[in-house]
PDB file of N, CA and C in Angstrom:
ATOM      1  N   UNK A   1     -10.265  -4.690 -14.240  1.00  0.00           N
ATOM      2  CA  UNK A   1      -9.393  -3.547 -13.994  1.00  0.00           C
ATOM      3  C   UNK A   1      -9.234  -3.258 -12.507  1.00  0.00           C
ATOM      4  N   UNK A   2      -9.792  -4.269 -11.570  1.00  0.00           N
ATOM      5  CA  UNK A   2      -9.516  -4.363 -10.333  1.00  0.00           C
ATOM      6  C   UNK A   2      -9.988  -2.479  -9.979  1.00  0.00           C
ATOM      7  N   UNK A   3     -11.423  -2.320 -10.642  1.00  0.00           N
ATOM      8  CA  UNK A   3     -12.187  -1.291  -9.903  1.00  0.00           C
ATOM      9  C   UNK A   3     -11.353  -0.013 -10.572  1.00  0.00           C
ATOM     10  N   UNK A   4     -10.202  -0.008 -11.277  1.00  0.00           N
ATOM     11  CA  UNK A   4      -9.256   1.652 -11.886  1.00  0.00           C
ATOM     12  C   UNK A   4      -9.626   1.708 -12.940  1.00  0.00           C
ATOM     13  N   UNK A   5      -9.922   2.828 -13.357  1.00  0.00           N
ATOM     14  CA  UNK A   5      -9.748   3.554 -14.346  1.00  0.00           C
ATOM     15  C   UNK A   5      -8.671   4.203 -14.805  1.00  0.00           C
ATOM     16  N   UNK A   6      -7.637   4.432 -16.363  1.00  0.00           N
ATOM     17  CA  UNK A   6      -6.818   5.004 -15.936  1.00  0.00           C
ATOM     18  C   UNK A   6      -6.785   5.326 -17.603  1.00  0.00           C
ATOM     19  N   UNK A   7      -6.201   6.536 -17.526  1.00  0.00           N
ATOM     20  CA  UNK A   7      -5.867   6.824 -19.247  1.00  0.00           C
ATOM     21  C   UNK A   7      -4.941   6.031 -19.637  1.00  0.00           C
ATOM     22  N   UNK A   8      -4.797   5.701 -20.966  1.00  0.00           N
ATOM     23  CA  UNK A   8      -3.789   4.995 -21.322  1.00  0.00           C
ATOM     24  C   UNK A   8      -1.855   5.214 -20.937  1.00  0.00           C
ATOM     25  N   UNK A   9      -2.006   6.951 -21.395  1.00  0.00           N
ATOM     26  CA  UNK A   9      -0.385   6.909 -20.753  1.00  0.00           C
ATOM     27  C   UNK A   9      -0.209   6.974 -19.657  1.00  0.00           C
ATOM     28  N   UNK A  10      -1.453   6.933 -18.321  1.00  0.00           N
ATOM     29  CA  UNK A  10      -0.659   6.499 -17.086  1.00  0.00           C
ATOM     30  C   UNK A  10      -1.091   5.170 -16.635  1.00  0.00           C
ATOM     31  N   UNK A  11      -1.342   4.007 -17.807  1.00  0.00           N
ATOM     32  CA  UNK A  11      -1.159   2.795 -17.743  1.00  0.00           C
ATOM     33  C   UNK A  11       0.031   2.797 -18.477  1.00  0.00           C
ATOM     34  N   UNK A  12       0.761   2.961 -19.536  1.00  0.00           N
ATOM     35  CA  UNK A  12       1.868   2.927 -20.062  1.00  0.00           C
ATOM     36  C   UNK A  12       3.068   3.381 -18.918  1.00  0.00           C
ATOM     37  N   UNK A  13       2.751   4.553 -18.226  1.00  0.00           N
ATOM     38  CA  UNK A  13       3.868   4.958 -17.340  1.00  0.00           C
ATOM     39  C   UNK A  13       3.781   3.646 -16.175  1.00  0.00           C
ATOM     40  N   UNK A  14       2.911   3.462 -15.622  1.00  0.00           N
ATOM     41  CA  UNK A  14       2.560   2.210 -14.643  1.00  0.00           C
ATOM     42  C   UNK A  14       3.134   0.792 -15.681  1.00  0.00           C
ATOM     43  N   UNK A  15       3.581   1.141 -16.606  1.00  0.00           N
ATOM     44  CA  UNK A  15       3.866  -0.872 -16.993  1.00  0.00           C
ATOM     45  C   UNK A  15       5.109  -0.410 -17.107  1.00  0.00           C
ATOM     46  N   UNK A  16       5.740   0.637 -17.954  1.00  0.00           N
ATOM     47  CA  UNK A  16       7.409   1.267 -17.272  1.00  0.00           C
ATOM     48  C   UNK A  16       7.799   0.942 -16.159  1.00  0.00           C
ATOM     49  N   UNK A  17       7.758   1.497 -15.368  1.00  0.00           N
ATOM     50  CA  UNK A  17       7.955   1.040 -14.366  1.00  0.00           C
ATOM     51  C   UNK A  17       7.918  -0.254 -13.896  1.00  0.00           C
ATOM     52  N   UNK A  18       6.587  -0.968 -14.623  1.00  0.00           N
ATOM     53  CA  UNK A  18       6.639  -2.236 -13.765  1.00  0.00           C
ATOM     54  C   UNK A  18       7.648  -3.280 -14.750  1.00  0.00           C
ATOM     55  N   UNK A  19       7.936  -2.865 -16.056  1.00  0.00           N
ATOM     56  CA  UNK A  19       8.669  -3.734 -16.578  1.00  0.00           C
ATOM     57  C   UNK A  19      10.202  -3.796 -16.391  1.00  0.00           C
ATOM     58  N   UNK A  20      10.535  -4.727 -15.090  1.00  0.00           N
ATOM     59  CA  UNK A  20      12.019  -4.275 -15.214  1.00  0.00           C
ATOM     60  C   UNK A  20      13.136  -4.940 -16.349  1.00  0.00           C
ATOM     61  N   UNK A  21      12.316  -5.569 -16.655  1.00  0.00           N
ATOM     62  CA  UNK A  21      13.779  -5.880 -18.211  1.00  0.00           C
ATOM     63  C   UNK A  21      13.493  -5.543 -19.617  1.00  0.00           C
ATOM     64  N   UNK A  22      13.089  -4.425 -19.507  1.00  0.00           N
ATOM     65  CA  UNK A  22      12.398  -3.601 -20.792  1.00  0.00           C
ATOM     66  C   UNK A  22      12.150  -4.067 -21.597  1.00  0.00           C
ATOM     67  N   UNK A  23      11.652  -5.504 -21.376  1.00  0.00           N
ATOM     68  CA  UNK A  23      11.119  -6.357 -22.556  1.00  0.00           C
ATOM     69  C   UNK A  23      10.029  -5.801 -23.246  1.00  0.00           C
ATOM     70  N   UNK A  24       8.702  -4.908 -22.617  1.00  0.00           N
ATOM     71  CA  UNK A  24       7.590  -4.645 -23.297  1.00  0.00           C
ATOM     72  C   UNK A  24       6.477  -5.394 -23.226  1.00  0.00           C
ATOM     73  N   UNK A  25       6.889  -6.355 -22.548  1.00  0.00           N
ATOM     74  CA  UNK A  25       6.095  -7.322 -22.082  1.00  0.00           C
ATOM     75  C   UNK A  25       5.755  -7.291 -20.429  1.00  0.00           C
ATOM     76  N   UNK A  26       4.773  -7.801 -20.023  1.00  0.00           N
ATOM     77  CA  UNK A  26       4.876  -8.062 -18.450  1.00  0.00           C
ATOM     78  C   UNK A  26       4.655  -9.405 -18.238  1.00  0.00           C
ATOM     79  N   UNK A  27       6.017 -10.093 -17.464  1.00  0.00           N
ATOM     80  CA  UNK A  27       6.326 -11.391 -17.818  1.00  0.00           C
ATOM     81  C   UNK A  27       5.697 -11.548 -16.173  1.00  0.00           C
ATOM     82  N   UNK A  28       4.891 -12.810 -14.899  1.00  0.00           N
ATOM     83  CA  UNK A  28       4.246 -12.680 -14.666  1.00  0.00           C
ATOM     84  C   UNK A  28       4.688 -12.273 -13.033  1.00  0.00           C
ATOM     85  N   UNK A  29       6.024 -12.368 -12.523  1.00  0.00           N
ATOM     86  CA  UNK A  29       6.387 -11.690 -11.248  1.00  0.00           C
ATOM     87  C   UNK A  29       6.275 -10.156 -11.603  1.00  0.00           C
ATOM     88  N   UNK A  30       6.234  -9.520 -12.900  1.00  0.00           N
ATOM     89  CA  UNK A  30       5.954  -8.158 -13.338  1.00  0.00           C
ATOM     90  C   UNK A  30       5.014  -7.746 -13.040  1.00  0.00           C
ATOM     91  N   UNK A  31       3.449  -8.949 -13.623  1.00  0.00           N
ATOM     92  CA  UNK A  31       2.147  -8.903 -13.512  1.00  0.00           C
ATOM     93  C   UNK A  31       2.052  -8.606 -11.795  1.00  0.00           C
ATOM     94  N   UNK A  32       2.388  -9.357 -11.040  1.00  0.00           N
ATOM     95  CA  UNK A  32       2.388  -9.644  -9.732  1.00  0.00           C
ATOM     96  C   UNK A  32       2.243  -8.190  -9.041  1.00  0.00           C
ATOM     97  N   UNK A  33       3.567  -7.713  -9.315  1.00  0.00           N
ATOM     98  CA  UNK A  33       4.356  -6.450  -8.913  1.00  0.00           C
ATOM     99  C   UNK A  33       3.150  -5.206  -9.172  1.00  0.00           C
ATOM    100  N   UNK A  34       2.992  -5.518 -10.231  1.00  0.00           N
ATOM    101  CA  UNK A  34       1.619  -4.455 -10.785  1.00  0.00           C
ATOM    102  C   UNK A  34       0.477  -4.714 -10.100  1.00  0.00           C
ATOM    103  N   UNK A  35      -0.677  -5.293  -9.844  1.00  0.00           N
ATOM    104  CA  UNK A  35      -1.594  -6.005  -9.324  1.00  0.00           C
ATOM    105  C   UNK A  35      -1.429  -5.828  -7.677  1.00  0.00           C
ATOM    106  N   UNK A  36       0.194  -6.254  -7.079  1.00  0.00           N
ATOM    107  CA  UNK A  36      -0.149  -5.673  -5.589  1.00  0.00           C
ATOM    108  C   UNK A  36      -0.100  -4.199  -5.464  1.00  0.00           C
ATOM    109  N   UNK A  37       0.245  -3.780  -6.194  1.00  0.00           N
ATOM    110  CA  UNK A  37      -0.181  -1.957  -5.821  1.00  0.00           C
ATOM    111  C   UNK A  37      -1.529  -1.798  -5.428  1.00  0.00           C
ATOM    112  N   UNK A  38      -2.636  -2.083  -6.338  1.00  0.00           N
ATOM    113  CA  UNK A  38      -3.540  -1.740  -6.143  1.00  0.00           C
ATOM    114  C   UNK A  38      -3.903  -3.052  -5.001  1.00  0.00           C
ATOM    115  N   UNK A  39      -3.827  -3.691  -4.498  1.00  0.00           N
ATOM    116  CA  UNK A  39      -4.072  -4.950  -3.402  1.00  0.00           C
ATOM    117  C   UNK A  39      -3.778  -3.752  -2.740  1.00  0.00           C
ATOM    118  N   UNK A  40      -2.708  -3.919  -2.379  1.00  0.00           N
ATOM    119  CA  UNK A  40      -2.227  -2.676  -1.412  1.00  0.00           C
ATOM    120  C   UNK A  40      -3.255  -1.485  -0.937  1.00  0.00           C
ATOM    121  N   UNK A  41      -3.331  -0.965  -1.804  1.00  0.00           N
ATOM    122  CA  UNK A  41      -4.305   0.452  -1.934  1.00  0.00           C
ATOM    123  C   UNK A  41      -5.508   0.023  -1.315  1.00  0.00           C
ATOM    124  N   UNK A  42      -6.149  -1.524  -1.852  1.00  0.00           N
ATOM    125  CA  UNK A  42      -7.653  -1.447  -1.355  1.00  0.00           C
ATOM    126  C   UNK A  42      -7.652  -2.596  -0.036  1.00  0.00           C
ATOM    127  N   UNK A  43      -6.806  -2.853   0.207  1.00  0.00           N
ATOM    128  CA  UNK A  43      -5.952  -3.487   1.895  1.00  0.00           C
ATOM    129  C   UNK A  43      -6.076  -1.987   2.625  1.00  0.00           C
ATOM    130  N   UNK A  44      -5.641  -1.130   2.550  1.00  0.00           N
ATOM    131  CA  UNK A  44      -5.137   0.148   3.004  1.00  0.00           C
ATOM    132  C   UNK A  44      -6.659   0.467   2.933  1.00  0.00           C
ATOM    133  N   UNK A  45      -7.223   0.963   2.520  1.00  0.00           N
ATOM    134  CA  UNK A  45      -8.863   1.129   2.777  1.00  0.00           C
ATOM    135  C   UNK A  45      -9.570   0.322   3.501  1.00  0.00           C
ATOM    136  N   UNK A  46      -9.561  -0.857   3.056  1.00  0.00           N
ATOM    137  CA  UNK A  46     -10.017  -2.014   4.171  1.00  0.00           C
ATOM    138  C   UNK A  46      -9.944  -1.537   5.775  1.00  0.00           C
ATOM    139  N   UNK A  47      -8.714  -1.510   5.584  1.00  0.00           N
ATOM    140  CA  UNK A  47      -8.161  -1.367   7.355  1.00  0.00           C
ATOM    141  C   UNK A  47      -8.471  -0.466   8.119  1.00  0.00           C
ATOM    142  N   UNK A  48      -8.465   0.740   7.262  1.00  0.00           N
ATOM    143  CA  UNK A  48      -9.080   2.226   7.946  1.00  0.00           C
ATOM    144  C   UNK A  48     -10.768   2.077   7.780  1.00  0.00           C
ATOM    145  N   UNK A  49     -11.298   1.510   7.260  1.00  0.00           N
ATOM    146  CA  UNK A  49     -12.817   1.296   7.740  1.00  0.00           C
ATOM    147  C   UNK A  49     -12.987   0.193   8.873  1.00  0.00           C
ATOM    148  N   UNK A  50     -11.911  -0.326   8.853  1.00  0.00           N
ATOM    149  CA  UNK A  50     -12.391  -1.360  10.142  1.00  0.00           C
ATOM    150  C   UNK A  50     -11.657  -0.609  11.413  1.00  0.00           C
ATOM    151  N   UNK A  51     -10.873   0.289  11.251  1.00  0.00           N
ATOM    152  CA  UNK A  51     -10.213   0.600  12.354  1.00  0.00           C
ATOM    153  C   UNK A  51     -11.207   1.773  12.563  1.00  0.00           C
ATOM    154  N   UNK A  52     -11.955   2.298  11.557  1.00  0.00           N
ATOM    155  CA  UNK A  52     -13.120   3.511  11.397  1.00  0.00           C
ATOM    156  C   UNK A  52     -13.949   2.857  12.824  1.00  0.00           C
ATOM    157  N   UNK A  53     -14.268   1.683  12.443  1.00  0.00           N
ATOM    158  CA  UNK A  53     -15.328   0.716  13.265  1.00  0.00           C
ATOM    159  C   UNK A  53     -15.513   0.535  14.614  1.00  0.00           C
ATOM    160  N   UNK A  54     -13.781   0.466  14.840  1.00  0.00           N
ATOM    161  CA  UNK A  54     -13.353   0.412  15.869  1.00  0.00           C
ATOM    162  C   UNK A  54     -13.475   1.425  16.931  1.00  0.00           C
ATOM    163  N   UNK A  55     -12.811   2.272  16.752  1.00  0.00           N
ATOM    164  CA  UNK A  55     -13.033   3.607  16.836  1.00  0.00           C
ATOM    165  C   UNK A  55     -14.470   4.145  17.186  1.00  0.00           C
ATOM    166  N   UNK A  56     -15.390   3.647  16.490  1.00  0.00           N
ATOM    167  CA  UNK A  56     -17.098   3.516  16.650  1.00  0.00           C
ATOM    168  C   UNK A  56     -17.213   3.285  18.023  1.00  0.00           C
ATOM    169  N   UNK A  57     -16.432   1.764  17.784  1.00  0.00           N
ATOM    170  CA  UNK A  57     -16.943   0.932  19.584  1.00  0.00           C
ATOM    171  C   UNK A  57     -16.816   1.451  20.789  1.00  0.00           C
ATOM    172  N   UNK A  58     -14.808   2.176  20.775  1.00  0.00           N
ATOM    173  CA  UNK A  58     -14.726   3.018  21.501  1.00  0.00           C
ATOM    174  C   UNK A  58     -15.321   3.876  21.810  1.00  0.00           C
ATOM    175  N   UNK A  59     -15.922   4.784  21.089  1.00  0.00           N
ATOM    176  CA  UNK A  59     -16.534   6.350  21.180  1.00  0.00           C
ATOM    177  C   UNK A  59     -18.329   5.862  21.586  1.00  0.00           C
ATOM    178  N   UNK A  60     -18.276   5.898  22.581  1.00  0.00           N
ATOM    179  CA  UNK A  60     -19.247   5.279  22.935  1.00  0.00           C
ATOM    180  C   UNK A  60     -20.536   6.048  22.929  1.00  0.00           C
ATOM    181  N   UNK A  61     -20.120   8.009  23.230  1.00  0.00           N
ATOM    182  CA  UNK A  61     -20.824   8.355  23.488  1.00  0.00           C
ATOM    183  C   UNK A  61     -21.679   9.162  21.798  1.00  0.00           C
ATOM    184  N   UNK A  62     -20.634   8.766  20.558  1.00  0.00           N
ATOM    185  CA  UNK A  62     -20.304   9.121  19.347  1.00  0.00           C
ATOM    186  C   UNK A  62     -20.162  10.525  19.436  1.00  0.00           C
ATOM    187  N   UNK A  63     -19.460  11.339  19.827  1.00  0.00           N
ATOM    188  CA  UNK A  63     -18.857  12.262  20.026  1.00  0.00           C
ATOM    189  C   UNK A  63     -17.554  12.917  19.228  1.00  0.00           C
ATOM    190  N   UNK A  64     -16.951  11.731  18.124  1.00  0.00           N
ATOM    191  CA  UNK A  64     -16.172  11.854  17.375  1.00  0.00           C
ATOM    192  C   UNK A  64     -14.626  11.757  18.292  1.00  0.00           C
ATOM    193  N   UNK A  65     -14.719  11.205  19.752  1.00  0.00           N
ATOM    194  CA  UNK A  65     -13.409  11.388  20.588  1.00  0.00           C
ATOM    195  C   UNK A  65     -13.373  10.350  21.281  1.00  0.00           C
ATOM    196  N   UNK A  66     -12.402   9.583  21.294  1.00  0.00           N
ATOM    197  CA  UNK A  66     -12.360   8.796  22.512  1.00  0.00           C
ATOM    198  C   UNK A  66     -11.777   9.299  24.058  1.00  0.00           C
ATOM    199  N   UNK A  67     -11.844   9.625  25.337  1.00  0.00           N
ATOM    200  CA  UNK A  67     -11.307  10.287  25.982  1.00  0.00           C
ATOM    201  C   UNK A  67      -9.979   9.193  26.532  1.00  0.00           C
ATOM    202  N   UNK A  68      -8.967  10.074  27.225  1.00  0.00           N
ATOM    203  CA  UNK A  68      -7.514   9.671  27.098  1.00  0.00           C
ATOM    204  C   UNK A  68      -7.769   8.025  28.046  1.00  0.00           C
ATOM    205  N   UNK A  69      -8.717   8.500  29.216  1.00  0.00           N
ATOM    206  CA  UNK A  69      -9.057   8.275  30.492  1.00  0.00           C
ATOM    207  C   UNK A  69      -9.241   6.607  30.468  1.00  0.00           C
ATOM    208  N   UNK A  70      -9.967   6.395  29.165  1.00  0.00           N
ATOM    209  CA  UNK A  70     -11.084   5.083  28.491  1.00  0.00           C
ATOM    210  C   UNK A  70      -9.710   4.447  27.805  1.00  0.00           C
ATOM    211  N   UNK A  71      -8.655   5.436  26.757  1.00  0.00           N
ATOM    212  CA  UNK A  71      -7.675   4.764  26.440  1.00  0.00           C
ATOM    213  C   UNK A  71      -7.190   3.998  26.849  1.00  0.00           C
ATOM    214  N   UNK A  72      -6.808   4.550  27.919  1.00  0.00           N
ATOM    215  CA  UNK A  72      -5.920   4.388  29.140  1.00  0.00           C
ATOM    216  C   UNK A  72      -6.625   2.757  29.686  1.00  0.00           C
ATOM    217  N   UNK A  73      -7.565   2.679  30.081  1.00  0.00           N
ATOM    218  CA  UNK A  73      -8.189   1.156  30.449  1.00  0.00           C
ATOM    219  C   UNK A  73      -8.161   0.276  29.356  1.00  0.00           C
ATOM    220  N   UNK A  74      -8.316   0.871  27.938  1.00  0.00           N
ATOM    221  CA  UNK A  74      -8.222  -0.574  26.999  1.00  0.00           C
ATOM    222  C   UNK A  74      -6.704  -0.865  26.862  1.00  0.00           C
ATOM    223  N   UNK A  75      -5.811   0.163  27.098  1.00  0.00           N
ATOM    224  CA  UNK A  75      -4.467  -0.276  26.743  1.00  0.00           C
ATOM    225  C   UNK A  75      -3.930  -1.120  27.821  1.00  0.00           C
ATOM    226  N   UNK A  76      -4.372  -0.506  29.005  1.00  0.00           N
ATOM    227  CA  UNK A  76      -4.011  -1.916  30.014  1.00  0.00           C
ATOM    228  C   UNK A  76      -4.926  -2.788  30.229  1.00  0.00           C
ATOM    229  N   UNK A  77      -6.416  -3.138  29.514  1.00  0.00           N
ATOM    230  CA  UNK A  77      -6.437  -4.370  29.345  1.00  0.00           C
ATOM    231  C   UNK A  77      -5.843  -5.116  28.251  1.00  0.00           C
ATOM    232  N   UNK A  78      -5.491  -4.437  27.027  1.00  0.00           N
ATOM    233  CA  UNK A  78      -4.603  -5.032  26.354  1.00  0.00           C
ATOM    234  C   UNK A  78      -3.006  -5.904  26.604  1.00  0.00           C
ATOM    235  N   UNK A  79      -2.583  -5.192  27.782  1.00  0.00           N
ATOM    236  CA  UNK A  79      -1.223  -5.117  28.547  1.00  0.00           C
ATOM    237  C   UNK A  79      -1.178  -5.416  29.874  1.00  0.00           C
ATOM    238  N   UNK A  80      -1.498  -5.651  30.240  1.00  0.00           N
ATOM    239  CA  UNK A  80      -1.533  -5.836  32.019  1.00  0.00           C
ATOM    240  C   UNK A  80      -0.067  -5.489  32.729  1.00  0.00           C
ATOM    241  N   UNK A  81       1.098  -5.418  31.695  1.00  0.00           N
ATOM    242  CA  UNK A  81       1.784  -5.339  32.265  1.00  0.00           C
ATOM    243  C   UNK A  81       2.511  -4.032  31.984  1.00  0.00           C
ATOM    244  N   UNK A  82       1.851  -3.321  31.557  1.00  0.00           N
ATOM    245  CA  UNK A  82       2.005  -1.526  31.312  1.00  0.00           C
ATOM    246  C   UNK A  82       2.315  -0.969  32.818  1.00  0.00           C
ATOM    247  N   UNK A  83       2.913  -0.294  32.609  1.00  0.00           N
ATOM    248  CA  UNK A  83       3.149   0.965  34.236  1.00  0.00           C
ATOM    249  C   UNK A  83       2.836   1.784  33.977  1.00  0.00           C
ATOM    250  N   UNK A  84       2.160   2.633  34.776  1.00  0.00           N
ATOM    251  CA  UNK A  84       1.734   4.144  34.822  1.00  0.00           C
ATOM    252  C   UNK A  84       2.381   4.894  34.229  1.00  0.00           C
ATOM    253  N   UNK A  85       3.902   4.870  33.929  1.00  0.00           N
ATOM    254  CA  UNK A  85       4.456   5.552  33.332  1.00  0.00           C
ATOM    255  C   UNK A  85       4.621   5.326  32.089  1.00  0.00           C
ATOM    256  N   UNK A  86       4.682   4.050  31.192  1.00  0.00           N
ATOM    257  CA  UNK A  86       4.519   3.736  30.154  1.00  0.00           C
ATOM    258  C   UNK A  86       3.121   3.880  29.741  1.00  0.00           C
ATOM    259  N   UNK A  87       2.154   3.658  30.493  1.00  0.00           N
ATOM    260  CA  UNK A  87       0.785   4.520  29.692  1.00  0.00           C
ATOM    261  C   UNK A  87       0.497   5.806  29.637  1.00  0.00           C
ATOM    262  N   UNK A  88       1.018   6.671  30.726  1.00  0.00           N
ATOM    263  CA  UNK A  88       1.217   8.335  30.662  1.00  0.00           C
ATOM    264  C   UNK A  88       2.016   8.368  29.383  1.00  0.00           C
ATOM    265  N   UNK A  89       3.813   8.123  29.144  1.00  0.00           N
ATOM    266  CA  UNK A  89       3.686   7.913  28.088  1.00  0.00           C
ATOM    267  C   UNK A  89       3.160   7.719  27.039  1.00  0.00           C
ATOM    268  N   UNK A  90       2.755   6.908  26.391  1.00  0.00           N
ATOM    269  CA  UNK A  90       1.947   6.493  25.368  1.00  0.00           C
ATOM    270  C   UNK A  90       0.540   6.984  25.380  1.00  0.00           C
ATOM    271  N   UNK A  91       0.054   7.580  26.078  1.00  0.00           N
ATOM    272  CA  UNK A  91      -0.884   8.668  26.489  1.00  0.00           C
ATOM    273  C   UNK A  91      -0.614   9.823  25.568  1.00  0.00           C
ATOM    274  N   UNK A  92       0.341  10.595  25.901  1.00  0.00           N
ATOM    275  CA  UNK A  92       1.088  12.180  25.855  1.00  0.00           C
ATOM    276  C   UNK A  92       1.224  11.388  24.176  1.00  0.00           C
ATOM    277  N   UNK A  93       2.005  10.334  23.544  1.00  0.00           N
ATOM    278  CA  UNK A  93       2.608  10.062  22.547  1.00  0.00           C
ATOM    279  C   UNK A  93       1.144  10.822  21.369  1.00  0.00           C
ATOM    280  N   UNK A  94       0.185   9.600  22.383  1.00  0.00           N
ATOM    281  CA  UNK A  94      -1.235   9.524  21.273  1.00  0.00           C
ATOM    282  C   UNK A  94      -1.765  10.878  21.338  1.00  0.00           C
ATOM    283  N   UNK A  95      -1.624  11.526  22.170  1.00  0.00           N
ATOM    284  CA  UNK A  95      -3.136  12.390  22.543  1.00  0.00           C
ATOM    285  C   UNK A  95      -2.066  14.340  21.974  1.00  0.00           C
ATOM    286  N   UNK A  96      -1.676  14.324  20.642  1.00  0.00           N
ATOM    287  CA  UNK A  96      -0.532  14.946  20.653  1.00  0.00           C
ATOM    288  C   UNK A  96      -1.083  16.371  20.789  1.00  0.00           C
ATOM    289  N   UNK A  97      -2.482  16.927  21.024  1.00  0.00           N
ATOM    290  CA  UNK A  97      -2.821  18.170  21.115  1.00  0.00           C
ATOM    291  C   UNK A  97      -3.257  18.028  22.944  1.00  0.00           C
ATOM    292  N   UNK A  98      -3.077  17.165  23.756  1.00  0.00           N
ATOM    293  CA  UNK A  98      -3.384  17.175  25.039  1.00  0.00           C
ATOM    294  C   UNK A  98      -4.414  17.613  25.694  1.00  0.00           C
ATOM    295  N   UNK A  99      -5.376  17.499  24.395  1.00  0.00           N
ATOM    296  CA  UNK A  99      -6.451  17.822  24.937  1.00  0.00           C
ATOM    297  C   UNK A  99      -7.729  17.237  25.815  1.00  0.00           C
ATOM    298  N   UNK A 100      -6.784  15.691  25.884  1.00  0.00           N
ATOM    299  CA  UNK A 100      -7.310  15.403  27.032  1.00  0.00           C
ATOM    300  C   UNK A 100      -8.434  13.851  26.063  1.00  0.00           C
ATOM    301  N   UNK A 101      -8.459  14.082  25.089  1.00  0.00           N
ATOM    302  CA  UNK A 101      -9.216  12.931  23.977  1.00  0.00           C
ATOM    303  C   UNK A 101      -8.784  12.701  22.800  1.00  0.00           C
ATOM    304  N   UNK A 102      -8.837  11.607  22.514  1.00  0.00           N
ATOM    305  CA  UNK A 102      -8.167  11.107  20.822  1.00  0.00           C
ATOM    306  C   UNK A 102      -9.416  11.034  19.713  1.00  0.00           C
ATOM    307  N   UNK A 103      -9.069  12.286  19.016  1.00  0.00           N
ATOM    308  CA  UNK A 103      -9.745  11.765  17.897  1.00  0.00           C
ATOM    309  C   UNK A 103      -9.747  11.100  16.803  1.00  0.00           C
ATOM    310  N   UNK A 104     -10.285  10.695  15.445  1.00  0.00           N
ATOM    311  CA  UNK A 104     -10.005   9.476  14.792  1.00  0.00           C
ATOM    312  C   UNK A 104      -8.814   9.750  14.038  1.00  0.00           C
ATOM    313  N   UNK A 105      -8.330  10.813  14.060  1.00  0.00           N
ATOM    314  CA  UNK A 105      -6.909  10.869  13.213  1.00  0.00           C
ATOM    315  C   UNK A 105      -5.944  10.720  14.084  1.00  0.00           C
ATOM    316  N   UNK A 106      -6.033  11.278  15.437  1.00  0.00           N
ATOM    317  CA  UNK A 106      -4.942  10.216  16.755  1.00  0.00           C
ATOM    318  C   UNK A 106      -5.281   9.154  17.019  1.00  0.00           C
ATOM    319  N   UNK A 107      -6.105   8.460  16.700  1.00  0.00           N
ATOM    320  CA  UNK A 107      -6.502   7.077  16.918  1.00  0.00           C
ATOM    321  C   UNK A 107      -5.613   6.307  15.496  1.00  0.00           C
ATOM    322  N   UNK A 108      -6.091   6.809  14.377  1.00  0.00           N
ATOM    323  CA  UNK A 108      -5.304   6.475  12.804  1.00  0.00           C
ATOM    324  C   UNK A 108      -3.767   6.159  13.276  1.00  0.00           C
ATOM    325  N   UNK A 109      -3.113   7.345  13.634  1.00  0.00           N
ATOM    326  CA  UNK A 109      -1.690   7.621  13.440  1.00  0.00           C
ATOM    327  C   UNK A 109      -1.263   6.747  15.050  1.00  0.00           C
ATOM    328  N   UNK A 110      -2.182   6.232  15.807  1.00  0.00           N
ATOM    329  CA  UNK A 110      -1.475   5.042  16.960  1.00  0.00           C
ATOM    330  C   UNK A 110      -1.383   4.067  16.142  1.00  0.00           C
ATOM    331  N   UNK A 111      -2.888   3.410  15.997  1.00  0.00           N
ATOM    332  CA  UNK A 111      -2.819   1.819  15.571  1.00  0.00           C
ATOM    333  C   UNK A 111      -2.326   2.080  13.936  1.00  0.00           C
ATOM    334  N   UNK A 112      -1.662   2.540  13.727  1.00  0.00           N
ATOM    335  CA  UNK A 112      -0.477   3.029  12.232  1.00  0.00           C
ATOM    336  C   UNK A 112       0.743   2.746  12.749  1.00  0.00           C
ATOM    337  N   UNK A 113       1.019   3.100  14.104  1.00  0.00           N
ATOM    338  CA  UNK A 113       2.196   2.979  14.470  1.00  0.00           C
ATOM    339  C   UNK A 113       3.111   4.071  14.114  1.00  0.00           C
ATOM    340  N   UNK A 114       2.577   5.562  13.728  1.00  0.00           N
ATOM    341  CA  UNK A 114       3.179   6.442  13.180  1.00  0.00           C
ATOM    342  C   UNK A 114       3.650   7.468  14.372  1.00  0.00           C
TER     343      UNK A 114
END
């Protein structure tokens, strides 16, 4: 059951949906379709514990913050070819309460790309 539990009618509503030629059957690009949801879901967990991790490495002092300052040096070692103004930018983008440090939910919503 790929780790779910689920009552029966919201496995019935979940194969609705997944059956698009209302055969009643799940013929096996159906199966597929069904099966990456939850891939999806536990991909999507995956990533936020490793980006959790990450986040770890940064926060050096474990303080729950990375400061803007430290950002600011991994993004241009990431980039070398960043300008001051494109990392002030992307600074101000990340750091959206300006308080001067990113915490793990401004850290989430960068490497999200959100």
């Amino acid at each position: 059951t790929l780790g779910q539990t689920f009552e029966e009618s919201e496995l019935q509503t979940l194969i609705e949906e997944i059956d698009a030629d209302r055969s009643g059957q799940l013929e096996f690009d159906e199966f597929l379709a069904l099966t990456a949801r939850f891939l999806v879901e536990e991909d999507a967990e995956a990533m936020q514990e490793e980006l959790r991790e990450a986040f770890r490495l940064y926060d050096k002092e474990g303080n729950g913050y990375i400061k803007t300052s430290d950002l600011r040096e991994i993004m241009r070692a990431l980039d070398d070819k960043l300008t001051e103004d494109e990392l002030d930018e992307m600074i101000a983008e990340i750091d959206t309460d300006g308080s001067g440090t990113v915490d793990f939910d401004e850290f989430m919503e960068m490497m999200a790309g959100d």
